[in-house]
Protein backbone atom coordinates (compact mmCIF):
# COMPACT_ATOMS: atom_id res chain seq x y z
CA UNK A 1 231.33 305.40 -2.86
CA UNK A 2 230.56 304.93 0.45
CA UNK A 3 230.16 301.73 2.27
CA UNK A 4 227.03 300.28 2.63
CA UNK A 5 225.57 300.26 6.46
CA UNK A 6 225.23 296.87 8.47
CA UNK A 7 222.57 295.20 8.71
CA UNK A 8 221.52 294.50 11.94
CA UNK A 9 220.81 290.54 12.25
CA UNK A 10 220.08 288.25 14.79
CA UNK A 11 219.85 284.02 15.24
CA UNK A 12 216.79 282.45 16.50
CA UNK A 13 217.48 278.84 17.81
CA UNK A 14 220.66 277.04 17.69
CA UNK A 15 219.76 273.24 17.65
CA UNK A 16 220.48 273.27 13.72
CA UNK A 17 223.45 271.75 12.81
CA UNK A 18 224.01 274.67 11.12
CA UNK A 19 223.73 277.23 13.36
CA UNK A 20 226.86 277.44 15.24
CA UNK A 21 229.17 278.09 11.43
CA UNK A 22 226.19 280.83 11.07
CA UNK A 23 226.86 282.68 13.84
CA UNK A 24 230.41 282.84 13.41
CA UNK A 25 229.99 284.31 10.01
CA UNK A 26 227.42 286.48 11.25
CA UNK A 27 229.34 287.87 13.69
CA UNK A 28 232.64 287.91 11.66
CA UNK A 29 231.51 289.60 8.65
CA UNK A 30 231.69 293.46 8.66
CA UNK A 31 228.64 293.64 6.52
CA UNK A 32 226.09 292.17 9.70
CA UNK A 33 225.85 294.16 13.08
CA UNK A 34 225.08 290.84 15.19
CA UNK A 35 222.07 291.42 17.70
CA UNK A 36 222.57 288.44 19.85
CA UNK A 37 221.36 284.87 19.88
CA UNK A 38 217.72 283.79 21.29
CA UNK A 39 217.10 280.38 21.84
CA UNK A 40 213.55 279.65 23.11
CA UNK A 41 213.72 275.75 23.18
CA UNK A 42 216.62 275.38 26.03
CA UNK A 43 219.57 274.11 23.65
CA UNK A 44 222.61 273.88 25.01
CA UNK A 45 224.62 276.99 25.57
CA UNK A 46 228.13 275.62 26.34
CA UNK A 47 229.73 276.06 22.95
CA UNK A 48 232.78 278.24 22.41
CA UNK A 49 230.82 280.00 19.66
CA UNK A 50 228.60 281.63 22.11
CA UNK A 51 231.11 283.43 24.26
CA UNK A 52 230.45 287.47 24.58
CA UNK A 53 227.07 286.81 22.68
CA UNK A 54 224.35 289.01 24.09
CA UNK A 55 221.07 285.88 24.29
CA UNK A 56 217.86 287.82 23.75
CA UNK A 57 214.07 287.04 24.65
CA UNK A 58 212.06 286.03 21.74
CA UNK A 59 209.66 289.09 22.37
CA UNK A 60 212.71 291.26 22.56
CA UNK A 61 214.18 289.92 19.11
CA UNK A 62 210.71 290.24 17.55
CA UNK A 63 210.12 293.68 19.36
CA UNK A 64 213.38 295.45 18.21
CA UNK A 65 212.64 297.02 14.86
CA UNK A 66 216.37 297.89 14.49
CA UNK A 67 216.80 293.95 13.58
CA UNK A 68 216.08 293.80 10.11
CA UNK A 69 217.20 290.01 9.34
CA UNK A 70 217.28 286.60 11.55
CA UNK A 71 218.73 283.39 10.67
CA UNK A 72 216.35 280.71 12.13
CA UNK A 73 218.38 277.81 13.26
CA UNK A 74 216.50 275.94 15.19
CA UNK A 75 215.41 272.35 14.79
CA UNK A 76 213.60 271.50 11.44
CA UNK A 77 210.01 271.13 13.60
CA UNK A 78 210.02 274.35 15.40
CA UNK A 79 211.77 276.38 12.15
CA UNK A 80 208.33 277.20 10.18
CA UNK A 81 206.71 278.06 13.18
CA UNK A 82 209.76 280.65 14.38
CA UNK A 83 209.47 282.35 10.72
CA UNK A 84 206.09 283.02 10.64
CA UNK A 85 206.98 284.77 14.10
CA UNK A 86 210.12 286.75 12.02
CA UNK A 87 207.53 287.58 9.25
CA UNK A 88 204.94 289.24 11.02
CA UNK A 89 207.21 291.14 12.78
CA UNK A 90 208.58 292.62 9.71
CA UNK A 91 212.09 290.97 9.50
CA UNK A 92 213.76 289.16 6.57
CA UNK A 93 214.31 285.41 6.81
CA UNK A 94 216.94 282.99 6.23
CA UNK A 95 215.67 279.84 6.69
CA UNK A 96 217.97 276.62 7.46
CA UNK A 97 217.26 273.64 5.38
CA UNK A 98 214.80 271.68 5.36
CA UNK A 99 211.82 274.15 5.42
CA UNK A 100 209.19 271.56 7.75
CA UNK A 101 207.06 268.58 6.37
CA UNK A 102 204.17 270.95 5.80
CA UNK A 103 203.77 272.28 2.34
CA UNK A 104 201.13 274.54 2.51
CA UNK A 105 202.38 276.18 5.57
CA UNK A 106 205.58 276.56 3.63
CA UNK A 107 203.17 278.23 0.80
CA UNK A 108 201.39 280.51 3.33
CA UNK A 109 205.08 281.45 4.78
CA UNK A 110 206.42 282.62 1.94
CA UNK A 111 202.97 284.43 0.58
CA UNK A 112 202.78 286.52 3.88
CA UNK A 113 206.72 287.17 3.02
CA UNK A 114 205.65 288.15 -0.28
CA UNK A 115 202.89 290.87 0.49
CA UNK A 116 205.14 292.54 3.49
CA UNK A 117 207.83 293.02 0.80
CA UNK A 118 210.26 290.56 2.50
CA UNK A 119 212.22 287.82 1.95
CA UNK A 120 212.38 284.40 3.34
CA UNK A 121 215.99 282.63 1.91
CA UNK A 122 216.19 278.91 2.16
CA UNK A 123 219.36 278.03 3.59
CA UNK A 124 220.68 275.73 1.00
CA UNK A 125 224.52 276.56 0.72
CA UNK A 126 225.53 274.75 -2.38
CA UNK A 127 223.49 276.61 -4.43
CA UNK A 128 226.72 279.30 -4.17
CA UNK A 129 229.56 276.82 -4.34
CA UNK A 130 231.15 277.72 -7.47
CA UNK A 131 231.71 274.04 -8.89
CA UNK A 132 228.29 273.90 -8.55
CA UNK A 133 227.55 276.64 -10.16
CA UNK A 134 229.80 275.86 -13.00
CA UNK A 135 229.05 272.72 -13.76
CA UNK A 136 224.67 274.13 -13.75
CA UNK A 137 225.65 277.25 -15.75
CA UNK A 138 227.21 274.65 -18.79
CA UNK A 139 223.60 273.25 -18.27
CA UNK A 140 221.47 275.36 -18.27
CA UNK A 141 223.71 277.48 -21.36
CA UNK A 142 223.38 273.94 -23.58
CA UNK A 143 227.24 273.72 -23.37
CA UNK A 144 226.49 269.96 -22.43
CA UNK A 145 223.74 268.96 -24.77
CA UNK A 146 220.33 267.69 -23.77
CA UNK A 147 220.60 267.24 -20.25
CA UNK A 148 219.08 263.49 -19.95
CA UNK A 149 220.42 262.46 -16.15
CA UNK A 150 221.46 263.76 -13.08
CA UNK A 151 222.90 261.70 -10.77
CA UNK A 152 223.17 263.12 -7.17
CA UNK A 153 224.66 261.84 -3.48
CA UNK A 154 225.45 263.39 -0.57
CA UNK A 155 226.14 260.60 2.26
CA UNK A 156 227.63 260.87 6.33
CA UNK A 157 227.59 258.52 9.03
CA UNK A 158 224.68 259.27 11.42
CA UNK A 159 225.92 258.69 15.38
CA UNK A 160 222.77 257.16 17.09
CA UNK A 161 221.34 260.63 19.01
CA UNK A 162 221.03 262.28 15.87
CA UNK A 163 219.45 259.40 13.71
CA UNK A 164 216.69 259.14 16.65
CA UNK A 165 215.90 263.15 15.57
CA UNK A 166 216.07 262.31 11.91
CA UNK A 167 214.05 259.33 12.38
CA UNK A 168 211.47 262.04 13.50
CA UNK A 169 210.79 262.93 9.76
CA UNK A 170 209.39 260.73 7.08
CA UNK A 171 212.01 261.34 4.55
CA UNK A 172 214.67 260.07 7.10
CA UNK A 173 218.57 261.05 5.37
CA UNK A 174 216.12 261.94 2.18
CA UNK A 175 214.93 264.84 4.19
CA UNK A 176 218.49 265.49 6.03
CA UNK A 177 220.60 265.80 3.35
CA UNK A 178 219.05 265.16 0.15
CA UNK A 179 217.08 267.85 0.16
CA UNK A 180 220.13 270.12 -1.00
CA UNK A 181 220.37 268.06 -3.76
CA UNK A 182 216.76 268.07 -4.80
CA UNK A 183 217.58 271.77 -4.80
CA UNK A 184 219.88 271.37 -7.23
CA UNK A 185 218.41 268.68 -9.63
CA UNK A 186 215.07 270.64 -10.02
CA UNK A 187 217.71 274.04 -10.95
CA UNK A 188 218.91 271.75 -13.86
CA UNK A 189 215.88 270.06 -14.85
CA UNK A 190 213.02 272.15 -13.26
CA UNK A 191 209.61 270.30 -11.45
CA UNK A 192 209.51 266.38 -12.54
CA UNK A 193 206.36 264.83 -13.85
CA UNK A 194 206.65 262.29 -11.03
CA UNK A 195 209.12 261.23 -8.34
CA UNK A 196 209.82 257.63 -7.02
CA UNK A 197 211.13 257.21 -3.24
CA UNK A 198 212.29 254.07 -2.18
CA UNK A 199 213.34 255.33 1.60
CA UNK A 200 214.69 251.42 3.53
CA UNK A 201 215.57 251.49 6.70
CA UNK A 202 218.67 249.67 7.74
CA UNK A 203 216.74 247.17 10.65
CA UNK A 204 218.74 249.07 13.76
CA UNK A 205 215.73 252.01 14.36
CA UNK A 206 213.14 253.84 12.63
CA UNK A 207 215.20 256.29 10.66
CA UNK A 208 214.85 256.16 6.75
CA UNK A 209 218.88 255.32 6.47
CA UNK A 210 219.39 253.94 2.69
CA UNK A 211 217.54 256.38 0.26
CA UNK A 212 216.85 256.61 -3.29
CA UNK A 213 214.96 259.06 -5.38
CA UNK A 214 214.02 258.80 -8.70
CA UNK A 215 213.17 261.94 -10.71
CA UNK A 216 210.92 261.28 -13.93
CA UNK A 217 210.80 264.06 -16.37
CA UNK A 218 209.59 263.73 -20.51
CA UNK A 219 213.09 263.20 -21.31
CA UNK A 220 215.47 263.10 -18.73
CA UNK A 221 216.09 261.12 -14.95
CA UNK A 222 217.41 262.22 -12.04
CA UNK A 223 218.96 259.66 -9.30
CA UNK A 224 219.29 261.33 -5.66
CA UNK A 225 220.91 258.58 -3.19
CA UNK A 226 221.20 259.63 0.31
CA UNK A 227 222.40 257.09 3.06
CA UNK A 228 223.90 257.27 6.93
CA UNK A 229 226.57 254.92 6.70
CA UNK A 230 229.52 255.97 4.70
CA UNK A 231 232.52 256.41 6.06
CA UNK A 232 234.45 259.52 4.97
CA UNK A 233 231.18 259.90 2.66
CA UNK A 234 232.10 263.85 2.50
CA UNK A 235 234.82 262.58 0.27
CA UNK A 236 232.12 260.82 -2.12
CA UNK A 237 229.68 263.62 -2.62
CA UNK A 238 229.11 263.94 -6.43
CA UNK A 239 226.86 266.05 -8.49
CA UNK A 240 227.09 264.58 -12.08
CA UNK A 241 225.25 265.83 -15.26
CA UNK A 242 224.95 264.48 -18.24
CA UNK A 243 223.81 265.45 -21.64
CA UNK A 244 224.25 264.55 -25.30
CA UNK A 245 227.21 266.49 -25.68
CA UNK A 246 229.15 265.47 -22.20
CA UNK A 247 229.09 265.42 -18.80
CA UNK A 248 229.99 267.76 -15.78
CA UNK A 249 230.58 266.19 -12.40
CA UNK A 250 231.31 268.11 -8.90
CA UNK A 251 233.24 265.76 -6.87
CA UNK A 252 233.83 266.31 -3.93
CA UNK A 253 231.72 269.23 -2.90
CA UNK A 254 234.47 270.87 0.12
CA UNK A 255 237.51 271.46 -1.99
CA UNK A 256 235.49 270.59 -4.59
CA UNK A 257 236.60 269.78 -7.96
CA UNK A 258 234.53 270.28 -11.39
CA UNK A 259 236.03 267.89 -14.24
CA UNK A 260 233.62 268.47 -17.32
CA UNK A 261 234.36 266.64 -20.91
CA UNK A 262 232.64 267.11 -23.87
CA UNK A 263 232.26 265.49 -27.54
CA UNK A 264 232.73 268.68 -29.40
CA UNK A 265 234.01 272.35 -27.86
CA UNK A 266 230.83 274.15 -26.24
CA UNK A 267 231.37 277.71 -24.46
CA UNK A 268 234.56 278.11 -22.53
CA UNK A 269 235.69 274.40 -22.70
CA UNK A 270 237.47 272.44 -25.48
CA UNK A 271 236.47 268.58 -26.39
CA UNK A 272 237.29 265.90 -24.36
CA UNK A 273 238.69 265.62 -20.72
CA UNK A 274 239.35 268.76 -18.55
CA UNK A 275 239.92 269.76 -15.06
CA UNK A 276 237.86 272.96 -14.51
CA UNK A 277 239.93 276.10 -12.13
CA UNK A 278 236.98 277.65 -10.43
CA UNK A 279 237.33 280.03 -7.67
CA UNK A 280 237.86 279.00 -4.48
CA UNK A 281 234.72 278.62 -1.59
CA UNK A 282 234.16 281.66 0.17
CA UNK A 283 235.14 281.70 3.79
CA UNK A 284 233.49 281.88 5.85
CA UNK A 285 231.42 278.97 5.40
CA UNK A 286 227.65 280.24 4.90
CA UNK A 287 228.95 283.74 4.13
CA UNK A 288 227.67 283.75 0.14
CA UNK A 289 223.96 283.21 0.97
CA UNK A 290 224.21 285.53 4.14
CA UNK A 291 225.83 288.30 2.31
CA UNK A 292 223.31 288.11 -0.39
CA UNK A 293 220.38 288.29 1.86
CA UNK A 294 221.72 291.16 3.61
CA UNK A 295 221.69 292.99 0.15
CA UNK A 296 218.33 292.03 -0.78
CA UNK A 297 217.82 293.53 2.88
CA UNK A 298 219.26 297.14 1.80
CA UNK A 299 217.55 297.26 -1.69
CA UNK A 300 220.88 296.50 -3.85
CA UNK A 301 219.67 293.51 -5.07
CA UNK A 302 216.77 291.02 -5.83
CA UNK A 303 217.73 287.21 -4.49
CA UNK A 304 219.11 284.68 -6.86
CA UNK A 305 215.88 281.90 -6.26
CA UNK A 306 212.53 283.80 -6.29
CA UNK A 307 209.83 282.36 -4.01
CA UNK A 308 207.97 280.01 -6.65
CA UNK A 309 211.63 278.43 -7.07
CA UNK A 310 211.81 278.01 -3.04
CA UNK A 311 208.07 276.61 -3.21
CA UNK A 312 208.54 273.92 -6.25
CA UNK A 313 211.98 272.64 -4.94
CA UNK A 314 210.22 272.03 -1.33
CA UNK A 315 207.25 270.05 -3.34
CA UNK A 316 209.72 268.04 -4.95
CA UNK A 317 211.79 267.15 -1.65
CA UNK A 318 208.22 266.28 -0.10
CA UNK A 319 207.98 263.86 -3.01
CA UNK A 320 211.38 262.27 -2.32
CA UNK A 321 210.47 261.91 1.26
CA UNK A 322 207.06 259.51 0.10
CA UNK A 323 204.56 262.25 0.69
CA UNK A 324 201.48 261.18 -1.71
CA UNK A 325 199.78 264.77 -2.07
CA UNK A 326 203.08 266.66 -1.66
């Protein structure tokens, strides 16, 4: 069977802390034919990662029908604006996390997406890490019971020229980094009835620094604490569910490790205490969600979260981040 052709793809913006690991994959992976880099919003360009990159023009990237797919990486306030661009000029979109403060541009985003017959991904990585993945499949397959809490936390320390751009949003660290796990509470337990955000601020600036999120749902909770002052917090990360048969916890995420234990056997996994193999992370980083976007792109594939998914997950981060009509 023959190969499958590239797909010709191309970054918009680079002020995401994302973006640089993107274009790397993007232009390591055989299955992408890398356009070049634009960057409208005069980010710096002195990076290692940008050496023998062709930059392009934003009417030249949007002009080029040969580029099927960009990766907007831009900074969280430009990012909406920059897909709408990518939509109406016919590409496919994958969209770095979080998708803006403004839900019913969001809505209208992924609508216009919707009736051009493209896609707009949401660049939340961890929905492909297979702990993750794991320990949500023995969910969602009632190997753990009735799921009745989820307790989520994903913490960093925040240097003080990034926490002045975070304080930017009203979600603070919420927004930053606990939107990926609002992504994967409401995969487990689907759209709460009502979310509490309790988003303090530590006294030194504006930014929403010591976060909590509580998810209420008829008969379960979900606890989402996001702050910016752990040290060696990437060491802490923990995904932990819980249900009437046992629990499943992801800890840490990179080199992750899935332990699961259960009162009686369920699916693949015995009673009580076990350490789960799962395969490794794919490398390079970002290269699950990319490839499968690309497919989608050719036709071999639908995507793994439809739009609705994308849309409800967004209202719930809005909630977490103390938006009233979110």
């Amino acid at each position: 069977m023959a190969a499958s052709a590239p797909v010709r793809t191309a970054v918009l913006g680079t002020g995401h802390a994302h973006a640089y690991a993107k274009i790397r994959a993007l232009r390591s992976l055989p299955e992408f034919d890398f356009a070049g880099v634009c960057e409208p919003h005069g980010e710096p360009r002195s990076n290692e990662v940008f050496q023998g990159v062709r930059w392009l023009q934003l009417d030249e990237l949007l002009n080029d029908r040969s580029i099927r797919m960009v990766a907007v990486e831009s900074r969280v306030q430009y990012n909406l604006e920059l897909a709408e661009k990518c939509v109406a000029a016919g590409k496919f979109v994958h969209l770095d996390k979080a998708p803006g403060e403004d839900l019913p541009r969001f809505r209208r985003l992924l609508d216009s997406a919707a009736s051009k017959g493209l896609t707009v991904q949401a660049g939340y990585m961890w929905r492909y890490l297979p702990t993750m993945r794991a320990a949500i499949d023995a969910a969602k397959q009632g190997w753990l019971g009735d799921v009745r809490f989820v307790r989520a936390t994903i913490n960093k320390v925040i240097p003080p020229a990034e926490r002045k751009r975070l304080a930017l949003f009203r979600g603070g660290m919420m927004f930053e980094l606990g939107c990926h796990m609002v992504d994967r509470v409401v995969e487990v337990l689907g759209k709460p009835r009502s979310v509490t955000a309790m988003l303090d601020k530590d006294g030194s600036d504006d930014l929403a620094s010591n976060c909590l999120a509580v998810f209420h749902y008829d008969k379960a909770l979900a606890e989402i604490y996001i702050a910016a002052h752990q040290p060696n917090g990437a060491n802490h990360r923990t995904f932990e569910i819980q249900g009437t048969n046992g629990t499943a916890v992801v800890r840490p995420f990179s080199g992750s490790k899935l332990t699961v234990e259960l009162a009686a056997a369920a699916g693949p996994y015995r009673a009580g205490f076990q350490d789960v193999a799962t395969p490794p992370e794919a490398k390079p980083a970002y290269s699950p969600d990319l490839l499968e976007l690309a497919a989608v792109v050719r036709g071999e594939r639908k995507p793994s979260y439809s739009a609705a998914f994308d849309l409800m997950a967004h209202q719930s981060l809005l909630q977490a981040c103390g938006f009233p009509k979110a």
